[in-house]
N, C-alpha and C. Protein backbone atom coordinates (compact mmCIF):
# COMPACT_ATOMS: atom_id res chain seq x y z
N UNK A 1 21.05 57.43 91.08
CA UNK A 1 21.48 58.68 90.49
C UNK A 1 22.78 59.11 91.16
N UNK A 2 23.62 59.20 90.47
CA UNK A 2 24.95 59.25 91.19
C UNK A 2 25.28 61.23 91.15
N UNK A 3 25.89 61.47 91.50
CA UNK A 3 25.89 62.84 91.90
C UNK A 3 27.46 63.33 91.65
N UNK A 4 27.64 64.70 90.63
CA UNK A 4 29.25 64.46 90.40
C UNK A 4 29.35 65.82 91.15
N UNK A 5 29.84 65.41 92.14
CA UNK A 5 30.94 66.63 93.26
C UNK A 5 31.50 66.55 93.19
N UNK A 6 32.61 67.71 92.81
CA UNK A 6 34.03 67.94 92.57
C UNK A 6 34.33 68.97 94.05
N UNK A 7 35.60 68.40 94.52
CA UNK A 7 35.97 69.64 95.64
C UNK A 7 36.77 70.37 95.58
N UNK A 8 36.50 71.63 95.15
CA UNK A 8 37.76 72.55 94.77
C UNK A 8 38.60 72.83 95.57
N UNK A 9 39.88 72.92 95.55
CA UNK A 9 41.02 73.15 96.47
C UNK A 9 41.70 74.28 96.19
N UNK A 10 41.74 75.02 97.22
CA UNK A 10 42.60 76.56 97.18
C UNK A 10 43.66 76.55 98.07
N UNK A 11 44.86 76.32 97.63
CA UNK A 11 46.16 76.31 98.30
C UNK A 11 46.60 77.43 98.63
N UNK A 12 46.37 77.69 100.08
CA UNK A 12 46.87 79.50 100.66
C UNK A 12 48.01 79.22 101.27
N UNK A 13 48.99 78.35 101.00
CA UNK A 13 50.37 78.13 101.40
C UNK A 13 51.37 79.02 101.15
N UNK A 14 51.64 79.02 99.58
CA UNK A 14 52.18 80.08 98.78
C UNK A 14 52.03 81.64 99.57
N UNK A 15 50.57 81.97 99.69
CA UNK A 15 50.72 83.38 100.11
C UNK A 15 50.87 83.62 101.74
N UNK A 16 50.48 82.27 102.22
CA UNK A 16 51.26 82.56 103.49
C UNK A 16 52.23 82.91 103.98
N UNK A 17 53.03 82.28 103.44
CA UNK A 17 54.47 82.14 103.42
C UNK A 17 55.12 83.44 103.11
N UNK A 18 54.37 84.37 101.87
CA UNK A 18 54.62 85.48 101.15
C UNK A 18 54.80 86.61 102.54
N UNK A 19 53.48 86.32 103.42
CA UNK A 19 52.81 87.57 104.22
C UNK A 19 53.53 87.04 105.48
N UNK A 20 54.04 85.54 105.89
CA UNK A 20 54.50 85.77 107.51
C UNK A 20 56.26 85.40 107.18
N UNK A 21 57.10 85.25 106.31
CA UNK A 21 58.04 85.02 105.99
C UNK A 21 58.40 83.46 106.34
N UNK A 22 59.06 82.68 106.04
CA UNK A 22 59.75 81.58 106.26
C UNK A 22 59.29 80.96 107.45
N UNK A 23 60.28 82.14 108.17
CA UNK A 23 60.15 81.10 110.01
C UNK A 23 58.59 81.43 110.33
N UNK A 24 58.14 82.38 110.13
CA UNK A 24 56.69 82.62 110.75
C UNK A 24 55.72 81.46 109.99
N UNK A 25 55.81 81.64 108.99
CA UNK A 25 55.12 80.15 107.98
C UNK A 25 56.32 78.61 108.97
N UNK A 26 56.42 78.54 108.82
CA UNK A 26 57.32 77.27 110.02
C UNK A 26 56.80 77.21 111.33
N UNK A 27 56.31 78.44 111.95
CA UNK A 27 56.23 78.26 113.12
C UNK A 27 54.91 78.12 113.06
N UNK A 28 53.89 78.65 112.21
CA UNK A 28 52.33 78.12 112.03
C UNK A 28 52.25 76.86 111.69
N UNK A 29 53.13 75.61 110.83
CA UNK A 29 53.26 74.32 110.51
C UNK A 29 52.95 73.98 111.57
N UNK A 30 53.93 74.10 112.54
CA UNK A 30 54.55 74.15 114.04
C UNK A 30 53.04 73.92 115.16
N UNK A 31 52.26 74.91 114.88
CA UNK A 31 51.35 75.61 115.93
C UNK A 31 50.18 74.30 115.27
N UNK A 32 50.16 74.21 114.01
CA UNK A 32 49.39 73.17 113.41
C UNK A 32 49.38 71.49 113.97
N UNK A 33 50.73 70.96 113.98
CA UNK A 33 51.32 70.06 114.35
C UNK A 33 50.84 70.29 116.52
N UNK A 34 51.23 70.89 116.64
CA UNK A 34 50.81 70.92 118.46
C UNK A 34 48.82 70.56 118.43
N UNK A 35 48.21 71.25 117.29
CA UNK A 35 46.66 71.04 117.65
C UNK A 35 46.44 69.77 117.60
N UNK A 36 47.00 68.77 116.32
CA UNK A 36 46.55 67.69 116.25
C UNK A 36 47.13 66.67 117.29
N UNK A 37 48.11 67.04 117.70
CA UNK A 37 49.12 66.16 118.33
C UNK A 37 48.54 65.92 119.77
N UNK A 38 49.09 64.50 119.94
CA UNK A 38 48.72 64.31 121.97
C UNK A 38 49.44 64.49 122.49
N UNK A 39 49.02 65.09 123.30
CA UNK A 39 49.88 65.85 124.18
C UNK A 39 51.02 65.35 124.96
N UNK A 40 50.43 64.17 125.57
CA UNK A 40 51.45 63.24 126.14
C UNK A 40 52.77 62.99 125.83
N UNK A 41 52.44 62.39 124.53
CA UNK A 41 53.52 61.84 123.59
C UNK A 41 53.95 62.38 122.42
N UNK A 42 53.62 63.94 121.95
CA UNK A 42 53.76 64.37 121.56
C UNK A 42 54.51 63.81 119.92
N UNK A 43 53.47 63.55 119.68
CA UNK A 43 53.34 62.42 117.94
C UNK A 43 52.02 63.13 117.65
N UNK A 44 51.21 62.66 116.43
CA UNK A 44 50.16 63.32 115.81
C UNK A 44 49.79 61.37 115.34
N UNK A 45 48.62 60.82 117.05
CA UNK A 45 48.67 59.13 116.35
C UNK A 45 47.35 59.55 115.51
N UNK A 46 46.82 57.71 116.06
CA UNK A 46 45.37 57.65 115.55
C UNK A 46 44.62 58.16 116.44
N UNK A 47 44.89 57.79 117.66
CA UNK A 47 43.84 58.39 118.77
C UNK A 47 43.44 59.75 118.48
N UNK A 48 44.77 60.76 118.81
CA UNK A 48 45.05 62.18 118.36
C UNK A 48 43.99 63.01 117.33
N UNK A 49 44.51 62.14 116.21
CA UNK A 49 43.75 62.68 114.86
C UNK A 49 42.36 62.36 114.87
N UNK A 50 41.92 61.35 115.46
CA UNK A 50 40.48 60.84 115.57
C UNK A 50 39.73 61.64 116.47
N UNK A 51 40.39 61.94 117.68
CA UNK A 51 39.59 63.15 118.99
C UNK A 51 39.66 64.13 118.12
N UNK A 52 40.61 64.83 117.35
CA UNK A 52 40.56 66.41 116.58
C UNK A 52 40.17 66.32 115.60
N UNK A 53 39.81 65.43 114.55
CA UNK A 53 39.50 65.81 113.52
C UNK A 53 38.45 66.32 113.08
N UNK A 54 37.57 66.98 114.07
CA UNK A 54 36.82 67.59 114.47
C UNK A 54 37.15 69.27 113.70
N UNK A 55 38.09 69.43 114.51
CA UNK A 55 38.40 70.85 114.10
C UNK A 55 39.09 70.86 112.64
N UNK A 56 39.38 69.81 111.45
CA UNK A 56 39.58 69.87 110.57
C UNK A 56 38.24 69.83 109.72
N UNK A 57 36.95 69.37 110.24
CA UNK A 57 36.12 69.44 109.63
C UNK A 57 35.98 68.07 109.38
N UNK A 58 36.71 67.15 109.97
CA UNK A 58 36.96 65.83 109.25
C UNK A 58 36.11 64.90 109.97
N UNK A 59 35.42 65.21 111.07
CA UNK A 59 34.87 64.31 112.02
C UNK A 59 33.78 63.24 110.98
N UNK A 60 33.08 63.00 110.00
CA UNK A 60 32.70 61.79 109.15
C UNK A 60 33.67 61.03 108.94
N UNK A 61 35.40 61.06 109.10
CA UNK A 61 36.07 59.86 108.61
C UNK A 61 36.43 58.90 108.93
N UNK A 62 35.72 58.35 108.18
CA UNK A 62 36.20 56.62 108.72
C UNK A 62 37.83 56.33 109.52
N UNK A 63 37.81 55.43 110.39
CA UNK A 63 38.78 54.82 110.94
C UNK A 63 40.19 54.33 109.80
N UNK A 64 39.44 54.36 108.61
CA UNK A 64 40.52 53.64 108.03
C UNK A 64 41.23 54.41 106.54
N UNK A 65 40.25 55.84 106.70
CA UNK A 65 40.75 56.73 105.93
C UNK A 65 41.71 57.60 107.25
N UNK A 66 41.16 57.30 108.47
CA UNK A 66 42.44 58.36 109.17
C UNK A 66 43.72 57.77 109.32
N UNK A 67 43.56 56.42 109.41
CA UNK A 67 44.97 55.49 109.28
C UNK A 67 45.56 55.88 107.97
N UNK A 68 44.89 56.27 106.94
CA UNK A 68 45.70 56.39 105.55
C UNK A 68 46.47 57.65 105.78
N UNK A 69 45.52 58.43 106.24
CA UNK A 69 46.20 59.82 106.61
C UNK A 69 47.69 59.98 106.97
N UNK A 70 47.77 58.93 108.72
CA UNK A 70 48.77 58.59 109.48
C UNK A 70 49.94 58.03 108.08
N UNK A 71 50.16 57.17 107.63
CA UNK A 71 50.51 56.32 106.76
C UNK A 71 51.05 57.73 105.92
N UNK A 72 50.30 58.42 105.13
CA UNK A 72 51.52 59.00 104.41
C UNK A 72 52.19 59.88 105.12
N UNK A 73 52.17 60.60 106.01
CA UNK A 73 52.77 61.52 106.76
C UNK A 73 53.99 60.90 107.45
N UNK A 74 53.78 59.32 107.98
CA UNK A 74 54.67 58.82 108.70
C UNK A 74 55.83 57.94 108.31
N UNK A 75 56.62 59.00 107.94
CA UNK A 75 58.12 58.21 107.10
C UNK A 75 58.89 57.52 107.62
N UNK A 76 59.08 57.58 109.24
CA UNK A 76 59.75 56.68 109.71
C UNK A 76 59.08 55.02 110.36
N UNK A 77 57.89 55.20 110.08
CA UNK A 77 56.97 53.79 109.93
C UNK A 77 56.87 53.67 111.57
N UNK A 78 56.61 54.44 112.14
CA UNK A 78 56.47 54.51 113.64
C UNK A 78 54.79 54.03 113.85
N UNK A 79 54.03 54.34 112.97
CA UNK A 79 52.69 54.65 113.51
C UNK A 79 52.46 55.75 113.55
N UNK A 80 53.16 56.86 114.10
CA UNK A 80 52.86 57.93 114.28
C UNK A 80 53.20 59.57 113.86
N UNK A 81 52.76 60.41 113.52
CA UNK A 81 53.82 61.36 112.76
C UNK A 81 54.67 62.77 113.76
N UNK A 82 55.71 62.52 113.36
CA UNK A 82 56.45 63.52 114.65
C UNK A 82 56.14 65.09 113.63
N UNK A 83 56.77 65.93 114.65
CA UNK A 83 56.73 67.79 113.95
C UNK A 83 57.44 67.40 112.29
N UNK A 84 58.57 67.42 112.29
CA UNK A 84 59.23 67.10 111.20
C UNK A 84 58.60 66.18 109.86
N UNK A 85 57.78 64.79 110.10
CA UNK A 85 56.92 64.06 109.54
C UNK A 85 56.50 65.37 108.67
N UNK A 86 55.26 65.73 110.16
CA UNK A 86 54.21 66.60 109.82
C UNK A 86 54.54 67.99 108.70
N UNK A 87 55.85 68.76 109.23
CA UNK A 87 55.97 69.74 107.92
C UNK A 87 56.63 69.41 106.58
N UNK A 88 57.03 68.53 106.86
CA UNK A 88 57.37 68.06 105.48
C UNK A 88 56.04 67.31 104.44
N UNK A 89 55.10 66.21 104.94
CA UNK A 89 53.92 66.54 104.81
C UNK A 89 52.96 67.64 104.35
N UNK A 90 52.89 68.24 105.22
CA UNK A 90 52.77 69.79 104.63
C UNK A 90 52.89 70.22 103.40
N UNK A 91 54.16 70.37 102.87
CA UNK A 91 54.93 70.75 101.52
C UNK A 91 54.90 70.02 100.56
N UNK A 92 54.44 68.34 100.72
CA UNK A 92 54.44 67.63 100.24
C UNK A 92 52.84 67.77 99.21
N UNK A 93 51.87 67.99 100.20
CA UNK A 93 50.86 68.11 100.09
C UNK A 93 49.98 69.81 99.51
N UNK A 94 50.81 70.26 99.61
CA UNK A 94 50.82 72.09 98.90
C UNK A 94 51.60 72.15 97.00
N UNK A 95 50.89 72.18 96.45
CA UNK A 95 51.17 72.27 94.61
C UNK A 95 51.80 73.30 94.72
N UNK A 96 50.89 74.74 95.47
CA UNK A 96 52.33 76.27 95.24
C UNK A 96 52.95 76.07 95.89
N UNK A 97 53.42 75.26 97.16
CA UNK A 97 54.69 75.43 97.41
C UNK A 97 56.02 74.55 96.73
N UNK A 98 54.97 73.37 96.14
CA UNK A 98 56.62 72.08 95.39
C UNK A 98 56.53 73.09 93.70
N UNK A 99 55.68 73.89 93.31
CA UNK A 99 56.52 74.62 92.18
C UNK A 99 56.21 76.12 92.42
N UNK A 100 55.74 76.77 93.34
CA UNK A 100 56.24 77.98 93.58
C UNK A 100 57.01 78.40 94.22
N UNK A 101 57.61 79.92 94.82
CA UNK A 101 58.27 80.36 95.42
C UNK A 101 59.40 79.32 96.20
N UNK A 102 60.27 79.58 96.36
CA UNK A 102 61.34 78.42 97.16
C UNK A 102 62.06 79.69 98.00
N UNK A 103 61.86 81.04 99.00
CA UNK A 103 62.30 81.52 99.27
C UNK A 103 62.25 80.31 100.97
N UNK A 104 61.80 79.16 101.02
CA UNK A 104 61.97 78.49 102.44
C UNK A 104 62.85 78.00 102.24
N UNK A 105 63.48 77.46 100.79
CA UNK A 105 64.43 76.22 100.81
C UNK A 105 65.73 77.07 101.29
N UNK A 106 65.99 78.24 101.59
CA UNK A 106 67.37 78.90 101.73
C UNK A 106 66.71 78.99 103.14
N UNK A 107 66.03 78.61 103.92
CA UNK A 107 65.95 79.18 105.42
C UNK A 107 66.54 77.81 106.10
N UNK A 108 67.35 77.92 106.82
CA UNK A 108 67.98 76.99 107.80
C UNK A 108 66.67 76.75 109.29
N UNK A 109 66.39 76.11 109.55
CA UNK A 109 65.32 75.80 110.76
C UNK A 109 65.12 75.01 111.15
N UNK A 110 65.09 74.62 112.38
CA UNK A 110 64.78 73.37 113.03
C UNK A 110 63.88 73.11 113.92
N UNK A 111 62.90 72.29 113.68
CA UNK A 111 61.39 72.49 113.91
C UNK A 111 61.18 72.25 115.41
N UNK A 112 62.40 71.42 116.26
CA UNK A 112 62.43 71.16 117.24
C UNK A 112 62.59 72.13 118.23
N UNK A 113 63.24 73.45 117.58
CA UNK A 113 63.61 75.04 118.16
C UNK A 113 61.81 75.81 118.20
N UNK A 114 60.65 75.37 117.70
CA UNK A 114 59.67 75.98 117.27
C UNK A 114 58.77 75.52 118.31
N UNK A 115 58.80 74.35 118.92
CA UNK A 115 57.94 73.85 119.78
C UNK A 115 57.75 74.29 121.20
C-alpha cells in the first residue's frame, strides 16, 4: 500500500527580506551559513552537514542524499560550499525570491564583510 505524501513548502524568504531589509536578510544567510559550516575550515563539507543536519531536521539522510545537497550548492566543484556558494544557493532555491520582490538585486554586499 503505497502512501501519497505530499510536502508542502512555505517560502518565508520573500517576507523576510520585507521585515529585516536586504543587509539584515544577508546577514541571516550569513548566520545560516556559520551553523552549518566547520569551523575549522570554514566551508559547509560533508562532515559539517552530516554532524548538523540535525538541527535542519535532516538527521534520517542518507550519506548520499547529503552529497547531493553539497553538489548543487558547490559551483566551484571544490567539494565544499563557501558563504557565497551558500547564499546564492539560497536564492536559487527560494520561488519568492527568483520572481518576487528584487529590492536585494540593487543592494551592493559582500558576504565576506558579514562573517
Amino acid at each position: 500500500m503505497a502512501l501519497d505524501q505530499a510536502v508542502e513548502f512555505e517560502d518565508y524568504f520573500p517576507s523576510m527580506m520585507e521585515g529585516l531589509g536586504a543587509e539584515g536578510f544577508i546577514m541571516e544567510l550569513c548566520n545560516g551559513f556559520r551553523l552549518l559550516m566547520d569551523g575549522e575550515k570554514g566551508l559547509i563539507t560533508f562532515e559539517s552537514l552530516k554532524r548538523n543536519s540535525i538541527l535542519l531536521g535532516l538527521q534520517d539522510m542518507r550519506d548520499d542524499e547529503l552529497v547531493c545537497m553539497l553538489m548543487e550548492g558547490d559551483l566551484d566543484g571544490d567539494g565544499a560550499i563557501n558563504q557565497m556558494e551558500f547564499c546564492i544557493l539560497m536564492f536559487r532555491l527560494s520561488p519568492g525570491m527568483m520572481v518576487g520582490p528584487t529590492q536585494w538585486m540593487d543592494y551592493e554586499f559582500d558576504v565576506n564583510e558579514m562573517s
